[in-house]
PDB file of N, CA and C in Angstrom:
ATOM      1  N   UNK A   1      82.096 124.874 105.469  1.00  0.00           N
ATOM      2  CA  UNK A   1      81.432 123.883 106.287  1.00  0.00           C
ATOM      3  C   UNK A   1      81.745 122.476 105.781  1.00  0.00           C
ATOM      4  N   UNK A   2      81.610 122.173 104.673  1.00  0.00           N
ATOM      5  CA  UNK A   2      82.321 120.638 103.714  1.00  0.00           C
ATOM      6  C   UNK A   2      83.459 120.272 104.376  1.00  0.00           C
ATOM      7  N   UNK A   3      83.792 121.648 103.986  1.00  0.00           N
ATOM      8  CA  UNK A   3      85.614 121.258 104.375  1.00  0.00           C
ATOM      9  C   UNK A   3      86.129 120.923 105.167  1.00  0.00           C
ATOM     10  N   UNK A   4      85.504 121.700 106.849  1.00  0.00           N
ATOM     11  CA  UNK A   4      86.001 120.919 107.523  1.00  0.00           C
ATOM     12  C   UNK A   4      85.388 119.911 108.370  1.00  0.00           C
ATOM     13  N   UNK A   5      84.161 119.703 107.727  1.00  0.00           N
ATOM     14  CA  UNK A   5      83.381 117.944 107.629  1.00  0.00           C
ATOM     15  C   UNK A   5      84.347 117.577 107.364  1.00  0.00           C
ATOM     16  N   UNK A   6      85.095 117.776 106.347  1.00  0.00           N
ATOM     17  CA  UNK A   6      86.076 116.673 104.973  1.00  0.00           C
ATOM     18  C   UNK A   6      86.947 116.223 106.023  1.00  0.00           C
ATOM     19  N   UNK A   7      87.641 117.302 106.287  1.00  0.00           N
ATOM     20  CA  UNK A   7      88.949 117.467 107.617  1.00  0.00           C
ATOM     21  C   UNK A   7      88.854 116.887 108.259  1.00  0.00           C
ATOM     22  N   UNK A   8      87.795 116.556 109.237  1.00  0.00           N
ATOM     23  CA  UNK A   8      87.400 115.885 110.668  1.00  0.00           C
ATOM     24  C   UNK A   8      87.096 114.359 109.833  1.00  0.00           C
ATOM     25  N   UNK A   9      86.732 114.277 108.860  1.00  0.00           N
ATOM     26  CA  UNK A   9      86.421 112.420 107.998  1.00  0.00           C
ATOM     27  C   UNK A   9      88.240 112.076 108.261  1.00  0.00           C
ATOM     28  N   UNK A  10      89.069 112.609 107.383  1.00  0.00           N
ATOM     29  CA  UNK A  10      89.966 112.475 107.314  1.00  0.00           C
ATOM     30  C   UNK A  10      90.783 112.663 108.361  1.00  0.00           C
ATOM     31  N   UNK A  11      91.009 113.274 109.381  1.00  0.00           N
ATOM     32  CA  UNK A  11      91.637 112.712 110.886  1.00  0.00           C
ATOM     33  C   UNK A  11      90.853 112.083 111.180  1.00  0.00           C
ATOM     34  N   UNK A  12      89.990 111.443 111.652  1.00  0.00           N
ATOM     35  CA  UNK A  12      89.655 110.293 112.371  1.00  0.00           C
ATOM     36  C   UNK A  12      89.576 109.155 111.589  1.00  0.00           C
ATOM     37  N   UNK A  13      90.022 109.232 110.051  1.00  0.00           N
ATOM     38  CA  UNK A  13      90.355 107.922 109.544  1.00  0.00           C
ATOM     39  C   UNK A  13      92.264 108.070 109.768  1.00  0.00           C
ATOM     40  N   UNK A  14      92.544 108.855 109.514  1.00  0.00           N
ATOM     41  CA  UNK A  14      94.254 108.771 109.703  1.00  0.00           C
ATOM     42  C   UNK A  14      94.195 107.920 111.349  1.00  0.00           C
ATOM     43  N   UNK A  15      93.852 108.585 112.435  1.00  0.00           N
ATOM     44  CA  UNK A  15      93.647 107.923 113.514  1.00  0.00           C
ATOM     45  C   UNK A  15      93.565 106.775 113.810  1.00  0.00           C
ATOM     46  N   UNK A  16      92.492 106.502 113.606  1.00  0.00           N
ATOM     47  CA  UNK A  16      92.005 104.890 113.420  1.00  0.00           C
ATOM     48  C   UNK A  16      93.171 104.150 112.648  1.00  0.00           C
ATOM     49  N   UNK A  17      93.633 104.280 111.877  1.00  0.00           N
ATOM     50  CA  UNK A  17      94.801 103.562 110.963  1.00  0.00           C
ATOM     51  C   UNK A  17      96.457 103.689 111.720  1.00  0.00           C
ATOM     52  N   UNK A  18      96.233 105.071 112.369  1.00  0.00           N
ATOM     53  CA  UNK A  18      97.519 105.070 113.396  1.00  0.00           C
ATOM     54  C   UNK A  18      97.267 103.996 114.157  1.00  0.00           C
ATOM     55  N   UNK A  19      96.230 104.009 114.925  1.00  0.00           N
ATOM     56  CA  UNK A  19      96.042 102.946 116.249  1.00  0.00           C
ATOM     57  C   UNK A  19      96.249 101.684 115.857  1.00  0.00           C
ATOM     58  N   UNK A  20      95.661 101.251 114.840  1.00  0.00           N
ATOM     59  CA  UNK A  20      95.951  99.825 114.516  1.00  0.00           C
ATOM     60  C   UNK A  20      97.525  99.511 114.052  1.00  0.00           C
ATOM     61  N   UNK A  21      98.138 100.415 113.034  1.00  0.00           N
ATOM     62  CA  UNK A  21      99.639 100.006 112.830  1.00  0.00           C
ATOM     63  C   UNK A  21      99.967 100.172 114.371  1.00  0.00           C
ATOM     64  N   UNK A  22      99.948 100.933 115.094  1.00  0.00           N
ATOM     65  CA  UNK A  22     100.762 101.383 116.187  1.00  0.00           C
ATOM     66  C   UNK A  22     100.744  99.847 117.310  1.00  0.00           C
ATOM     67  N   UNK A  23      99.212  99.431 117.152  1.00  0.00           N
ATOM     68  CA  UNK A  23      99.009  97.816 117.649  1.00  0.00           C
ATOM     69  C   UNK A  23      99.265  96.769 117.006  1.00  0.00           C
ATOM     70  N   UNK A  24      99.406  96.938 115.928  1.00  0.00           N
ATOM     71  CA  UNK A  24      99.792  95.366 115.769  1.00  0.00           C
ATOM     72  C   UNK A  24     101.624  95.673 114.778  1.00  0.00           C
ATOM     73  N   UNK A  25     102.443  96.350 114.440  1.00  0.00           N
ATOM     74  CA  UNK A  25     103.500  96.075 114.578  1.00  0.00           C
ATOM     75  C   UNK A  25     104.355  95.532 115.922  1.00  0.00           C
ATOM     76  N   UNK A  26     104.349  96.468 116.875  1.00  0.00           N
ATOM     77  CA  UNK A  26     104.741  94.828 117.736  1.00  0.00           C
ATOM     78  C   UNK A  26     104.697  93.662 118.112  1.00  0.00           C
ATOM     79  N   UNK A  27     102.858  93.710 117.933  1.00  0.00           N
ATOM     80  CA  UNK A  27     102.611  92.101 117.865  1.00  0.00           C
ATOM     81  C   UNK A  27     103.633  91.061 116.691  1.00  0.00           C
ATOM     82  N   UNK A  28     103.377  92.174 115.444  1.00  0.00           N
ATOM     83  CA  UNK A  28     103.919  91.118 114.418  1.00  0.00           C
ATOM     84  C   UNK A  28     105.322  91.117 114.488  1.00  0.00           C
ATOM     85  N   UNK A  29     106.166  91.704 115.173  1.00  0.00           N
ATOM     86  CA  UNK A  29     107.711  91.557 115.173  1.00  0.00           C
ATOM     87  C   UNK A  29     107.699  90.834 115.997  1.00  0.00           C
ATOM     88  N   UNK A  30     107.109  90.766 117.575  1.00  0.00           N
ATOM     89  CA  UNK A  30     107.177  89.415 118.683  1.00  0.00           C
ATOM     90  C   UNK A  30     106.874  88.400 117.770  1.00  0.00           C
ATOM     91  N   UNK A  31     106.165  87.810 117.258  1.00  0.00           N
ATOM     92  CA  UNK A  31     105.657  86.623 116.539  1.00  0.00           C
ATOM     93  C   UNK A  31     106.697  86.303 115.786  1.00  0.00           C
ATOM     94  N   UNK A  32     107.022  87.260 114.969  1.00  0.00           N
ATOM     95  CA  UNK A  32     108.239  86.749 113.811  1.00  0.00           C
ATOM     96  C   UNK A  32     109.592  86.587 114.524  1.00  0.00           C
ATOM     97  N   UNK A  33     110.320  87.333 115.519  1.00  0.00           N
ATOM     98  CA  UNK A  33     110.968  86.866 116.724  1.00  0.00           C
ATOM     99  C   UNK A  33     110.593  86.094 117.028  1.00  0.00           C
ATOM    100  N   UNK A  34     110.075  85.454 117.900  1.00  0.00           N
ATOM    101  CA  UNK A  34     109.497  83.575 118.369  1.00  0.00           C
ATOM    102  C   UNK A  34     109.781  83.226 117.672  1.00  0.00           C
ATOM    103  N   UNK A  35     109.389  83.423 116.373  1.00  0.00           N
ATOM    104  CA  UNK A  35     109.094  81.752 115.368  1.00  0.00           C
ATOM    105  C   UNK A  35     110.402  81.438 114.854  1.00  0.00           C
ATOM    106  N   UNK A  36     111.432  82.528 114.558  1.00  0.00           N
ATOM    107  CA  UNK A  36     112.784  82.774 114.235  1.00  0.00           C
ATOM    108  C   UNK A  36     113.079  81.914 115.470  1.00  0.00           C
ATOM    109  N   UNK A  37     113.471  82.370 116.448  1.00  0.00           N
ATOM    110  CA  UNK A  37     114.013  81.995 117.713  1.00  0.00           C
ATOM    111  C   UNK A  37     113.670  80.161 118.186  1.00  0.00           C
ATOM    112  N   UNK A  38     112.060  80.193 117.405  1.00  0.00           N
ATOM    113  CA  UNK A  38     111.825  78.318 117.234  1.00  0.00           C
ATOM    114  C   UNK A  38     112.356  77.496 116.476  1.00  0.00           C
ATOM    115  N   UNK A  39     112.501  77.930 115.346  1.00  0.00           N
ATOM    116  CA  UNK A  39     113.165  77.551 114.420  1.00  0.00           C
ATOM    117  C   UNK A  39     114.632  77.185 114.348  1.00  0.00           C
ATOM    118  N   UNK A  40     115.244  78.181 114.969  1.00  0.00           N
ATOM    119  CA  UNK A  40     116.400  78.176 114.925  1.00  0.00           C
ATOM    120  C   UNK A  40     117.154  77.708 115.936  1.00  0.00           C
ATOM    121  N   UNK A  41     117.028  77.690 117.269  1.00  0.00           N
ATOM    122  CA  UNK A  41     117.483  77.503 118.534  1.00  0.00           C
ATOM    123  C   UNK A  41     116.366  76.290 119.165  1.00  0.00           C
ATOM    124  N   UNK A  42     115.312  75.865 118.809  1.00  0.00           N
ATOM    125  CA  UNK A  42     114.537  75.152 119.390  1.00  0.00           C
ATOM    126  C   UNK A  42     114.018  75.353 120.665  1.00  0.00           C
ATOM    127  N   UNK A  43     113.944  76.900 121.183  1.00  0.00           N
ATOM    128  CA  UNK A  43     113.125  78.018 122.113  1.00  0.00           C
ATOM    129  C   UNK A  43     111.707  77.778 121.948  1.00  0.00           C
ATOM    130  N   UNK A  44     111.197  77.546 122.795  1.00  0.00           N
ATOM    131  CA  UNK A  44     109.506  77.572 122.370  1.00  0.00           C
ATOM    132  C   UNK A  44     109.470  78.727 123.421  1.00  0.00           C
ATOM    133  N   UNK A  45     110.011  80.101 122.954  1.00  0.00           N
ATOM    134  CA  UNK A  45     108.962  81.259 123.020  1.00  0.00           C
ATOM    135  C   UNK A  45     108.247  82.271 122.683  1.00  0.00           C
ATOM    136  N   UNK A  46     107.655  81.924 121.822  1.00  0.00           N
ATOM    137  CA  UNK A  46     106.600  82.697 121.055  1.00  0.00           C
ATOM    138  C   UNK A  46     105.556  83.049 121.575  1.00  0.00           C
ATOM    139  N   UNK A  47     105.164  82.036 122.745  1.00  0.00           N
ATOM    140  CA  UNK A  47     103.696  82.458 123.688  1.00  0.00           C
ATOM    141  C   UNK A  47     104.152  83.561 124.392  1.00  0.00           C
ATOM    142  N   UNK A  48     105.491  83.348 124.986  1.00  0.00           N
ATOM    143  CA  UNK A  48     105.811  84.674 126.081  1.00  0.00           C
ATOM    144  C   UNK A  48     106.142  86.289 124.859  1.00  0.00           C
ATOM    145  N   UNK A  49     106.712  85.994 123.931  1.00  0.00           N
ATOM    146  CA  UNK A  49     106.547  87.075 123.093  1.00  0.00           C
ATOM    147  C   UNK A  49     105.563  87.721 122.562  1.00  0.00           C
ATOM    148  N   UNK A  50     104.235  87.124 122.380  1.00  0.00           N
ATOM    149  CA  UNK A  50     103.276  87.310 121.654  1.00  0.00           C
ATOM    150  C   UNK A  50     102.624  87.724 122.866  1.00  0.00           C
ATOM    151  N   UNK A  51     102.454  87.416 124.325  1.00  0.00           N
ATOM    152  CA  UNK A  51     101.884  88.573 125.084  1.00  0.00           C
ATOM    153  C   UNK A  51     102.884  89.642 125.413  1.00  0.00           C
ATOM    154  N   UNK A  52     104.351  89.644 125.008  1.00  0.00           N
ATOM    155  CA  UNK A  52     105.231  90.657 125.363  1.00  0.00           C
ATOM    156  C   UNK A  52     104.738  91.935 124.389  1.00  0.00           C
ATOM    157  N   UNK A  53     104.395  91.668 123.153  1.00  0.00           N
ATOM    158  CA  UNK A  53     103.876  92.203 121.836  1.00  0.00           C
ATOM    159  C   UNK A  53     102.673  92.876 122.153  1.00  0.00           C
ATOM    160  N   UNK A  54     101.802  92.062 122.546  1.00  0.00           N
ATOM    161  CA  UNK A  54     100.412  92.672 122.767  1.00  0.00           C
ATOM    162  C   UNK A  54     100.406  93.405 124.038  1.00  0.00           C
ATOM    163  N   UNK A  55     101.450  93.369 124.907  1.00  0.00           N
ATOM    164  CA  UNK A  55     101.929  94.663 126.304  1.00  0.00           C
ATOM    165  C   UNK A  55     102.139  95.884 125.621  1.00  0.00           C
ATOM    166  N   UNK A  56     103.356  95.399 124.074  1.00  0.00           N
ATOM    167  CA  UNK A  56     104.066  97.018 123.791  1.00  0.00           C
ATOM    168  C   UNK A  56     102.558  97.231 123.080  1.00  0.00           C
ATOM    169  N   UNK A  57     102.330  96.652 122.023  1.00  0.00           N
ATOM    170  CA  UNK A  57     100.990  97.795 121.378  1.00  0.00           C
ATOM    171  C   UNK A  57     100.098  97.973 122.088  1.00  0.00           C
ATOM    172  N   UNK A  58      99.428  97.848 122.979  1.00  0.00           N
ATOM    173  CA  UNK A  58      98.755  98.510 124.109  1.00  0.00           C
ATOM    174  C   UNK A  58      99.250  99.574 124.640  1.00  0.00           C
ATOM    175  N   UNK A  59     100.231  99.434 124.672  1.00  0.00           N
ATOM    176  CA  UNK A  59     100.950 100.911 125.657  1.00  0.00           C
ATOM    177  C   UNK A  59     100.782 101.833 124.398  1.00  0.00           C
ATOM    178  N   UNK A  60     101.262 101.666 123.071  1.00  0.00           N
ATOM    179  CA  UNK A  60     101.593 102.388 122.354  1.00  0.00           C
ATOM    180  C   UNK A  60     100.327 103.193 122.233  1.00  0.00           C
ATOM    181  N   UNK A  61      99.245 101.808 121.842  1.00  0.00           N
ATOM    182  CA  UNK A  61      97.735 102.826 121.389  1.00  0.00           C
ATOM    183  C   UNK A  61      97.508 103.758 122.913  1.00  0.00           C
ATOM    184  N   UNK A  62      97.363 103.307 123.840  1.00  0.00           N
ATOM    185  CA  UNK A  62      97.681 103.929 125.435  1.00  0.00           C
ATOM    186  C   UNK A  62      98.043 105.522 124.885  1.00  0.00           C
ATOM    187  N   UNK A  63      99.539 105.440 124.847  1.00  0.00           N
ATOM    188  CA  UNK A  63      99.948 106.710 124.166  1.00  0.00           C
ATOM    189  C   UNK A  63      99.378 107.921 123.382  1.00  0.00           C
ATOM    190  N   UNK A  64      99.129 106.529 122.547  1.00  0.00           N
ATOM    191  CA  UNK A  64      98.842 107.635 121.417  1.00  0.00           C
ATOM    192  C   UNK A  64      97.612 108.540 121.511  1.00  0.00           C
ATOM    193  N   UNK A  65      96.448 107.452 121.843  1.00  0.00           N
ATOM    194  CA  UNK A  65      94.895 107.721 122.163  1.00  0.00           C
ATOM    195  C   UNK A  65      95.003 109.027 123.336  1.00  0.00           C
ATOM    196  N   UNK A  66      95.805 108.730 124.435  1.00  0.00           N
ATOM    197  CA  UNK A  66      95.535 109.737 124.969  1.00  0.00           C
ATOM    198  C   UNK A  66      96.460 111.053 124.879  1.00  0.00           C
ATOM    199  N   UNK A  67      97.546 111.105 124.422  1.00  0.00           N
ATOM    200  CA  UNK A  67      98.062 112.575 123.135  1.00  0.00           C
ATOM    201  C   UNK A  67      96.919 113.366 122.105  1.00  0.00           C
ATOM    202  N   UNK A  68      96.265 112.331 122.012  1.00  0.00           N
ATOM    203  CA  UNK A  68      95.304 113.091 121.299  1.00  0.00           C
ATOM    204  C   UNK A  68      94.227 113.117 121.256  1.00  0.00           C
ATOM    205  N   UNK A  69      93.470 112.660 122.633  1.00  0.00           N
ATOM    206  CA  UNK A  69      92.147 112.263 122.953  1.00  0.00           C
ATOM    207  C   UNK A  69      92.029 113.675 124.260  1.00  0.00           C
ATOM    208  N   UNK A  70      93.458 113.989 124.670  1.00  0.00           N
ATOM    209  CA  UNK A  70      93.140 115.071 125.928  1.00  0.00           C
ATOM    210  C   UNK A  70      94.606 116.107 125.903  1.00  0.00           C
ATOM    211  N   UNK A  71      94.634 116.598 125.014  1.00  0.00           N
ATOM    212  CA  UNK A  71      95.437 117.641 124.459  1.00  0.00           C
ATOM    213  C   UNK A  71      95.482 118.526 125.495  1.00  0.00           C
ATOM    214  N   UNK A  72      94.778 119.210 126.099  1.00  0.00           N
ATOM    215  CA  UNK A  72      94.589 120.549 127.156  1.00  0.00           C
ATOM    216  C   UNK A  72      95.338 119.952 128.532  1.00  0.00           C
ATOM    217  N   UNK A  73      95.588 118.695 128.859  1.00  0.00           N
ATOM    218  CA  UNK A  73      96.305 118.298 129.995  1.00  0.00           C
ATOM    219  C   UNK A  73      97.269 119.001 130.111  1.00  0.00           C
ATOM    220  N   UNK A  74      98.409 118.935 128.619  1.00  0.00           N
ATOM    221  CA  UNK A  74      99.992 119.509 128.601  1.00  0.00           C
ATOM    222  C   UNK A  74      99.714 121.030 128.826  1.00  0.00           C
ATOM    223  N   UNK A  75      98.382 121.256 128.197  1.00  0.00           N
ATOM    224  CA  UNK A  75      98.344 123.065 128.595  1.00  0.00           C
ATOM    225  C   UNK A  75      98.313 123.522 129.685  1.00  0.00           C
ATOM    226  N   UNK A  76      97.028 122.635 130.571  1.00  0.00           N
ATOM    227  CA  UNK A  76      96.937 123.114 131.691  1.00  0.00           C
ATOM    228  C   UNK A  76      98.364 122.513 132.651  1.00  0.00           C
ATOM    229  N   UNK A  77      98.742 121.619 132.458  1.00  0.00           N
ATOM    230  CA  UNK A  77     100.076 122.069 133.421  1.00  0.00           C
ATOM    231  C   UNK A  77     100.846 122.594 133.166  1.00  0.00           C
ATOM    232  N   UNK A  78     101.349 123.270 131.870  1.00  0.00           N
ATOM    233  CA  UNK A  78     102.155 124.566 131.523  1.00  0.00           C
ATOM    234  C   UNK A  78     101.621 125.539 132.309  1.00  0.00           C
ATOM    235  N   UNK A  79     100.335 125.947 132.383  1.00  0.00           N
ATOM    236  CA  UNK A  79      99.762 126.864 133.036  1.00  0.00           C
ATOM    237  C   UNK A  79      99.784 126.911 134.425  1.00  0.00           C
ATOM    238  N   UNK A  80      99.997 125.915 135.080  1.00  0.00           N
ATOM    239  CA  UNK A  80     100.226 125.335 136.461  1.00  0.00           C
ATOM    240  C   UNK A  80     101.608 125.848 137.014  1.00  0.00           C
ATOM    241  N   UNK A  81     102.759 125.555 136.377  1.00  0.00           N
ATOM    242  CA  UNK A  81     103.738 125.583 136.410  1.00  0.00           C
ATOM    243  C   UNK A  81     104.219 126.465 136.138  1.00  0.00           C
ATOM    244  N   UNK A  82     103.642 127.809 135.358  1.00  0.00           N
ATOM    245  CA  UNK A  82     103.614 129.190 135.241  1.00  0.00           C
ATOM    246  C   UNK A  82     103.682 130.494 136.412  1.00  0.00           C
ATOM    247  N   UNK A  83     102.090 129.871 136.891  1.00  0.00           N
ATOM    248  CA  UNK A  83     101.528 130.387 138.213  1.00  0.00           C
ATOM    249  C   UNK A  83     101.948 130.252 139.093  1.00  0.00           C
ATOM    250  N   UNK A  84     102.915 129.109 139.361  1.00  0.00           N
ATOM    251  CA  UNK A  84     103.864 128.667 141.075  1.00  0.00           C
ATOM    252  C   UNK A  84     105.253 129.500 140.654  1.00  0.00           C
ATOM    253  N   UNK A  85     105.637 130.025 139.624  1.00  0.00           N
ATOM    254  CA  UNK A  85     106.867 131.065 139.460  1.00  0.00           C
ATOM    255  C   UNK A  85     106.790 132.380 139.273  1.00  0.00           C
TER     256      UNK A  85
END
């Protein structure tokens, strides 16, 4: 019974720590792109990157959250797709 208390502490902290790297590495590569790209070329776009950034990690947590928030979807349409053959 501890144990897999312990288990369930420990995936939903791995989780939580996926979601956030998974959100903010793109943010922080758009940003560091812009500021490169300001710096260097005299581009001021970092505003359009930095919501391009916060599009991809959204999608990503998007992803991820629901891979593993509703697991039985992929089953039940295996099972779907079973039954029509």
């Amino acid at each position: 019974m501890v144990i897999k208390k312990r288990n369930d502490i420990m995936r939903s902290l791995s989780m939580v720590t996926q979601l956030g790297i998974s959100m903010l590495a793109p943010l922080i590569l758009c940003v560091c792109v812009g500021l490169w790209l300001d710096d260097t070329f005299g581009w001021s776009s970092t505003a359009v990157l930095v919501v391009l950034g916060i599009m991809a990690g959204a999608r990503n947590t998007w992803l991820l959250a629901s891979e593993v928030g509703m697991p039985h979807r992929k089953n039940r349409r295996h099972k779907n797709e079973d039954k029509d053959q």
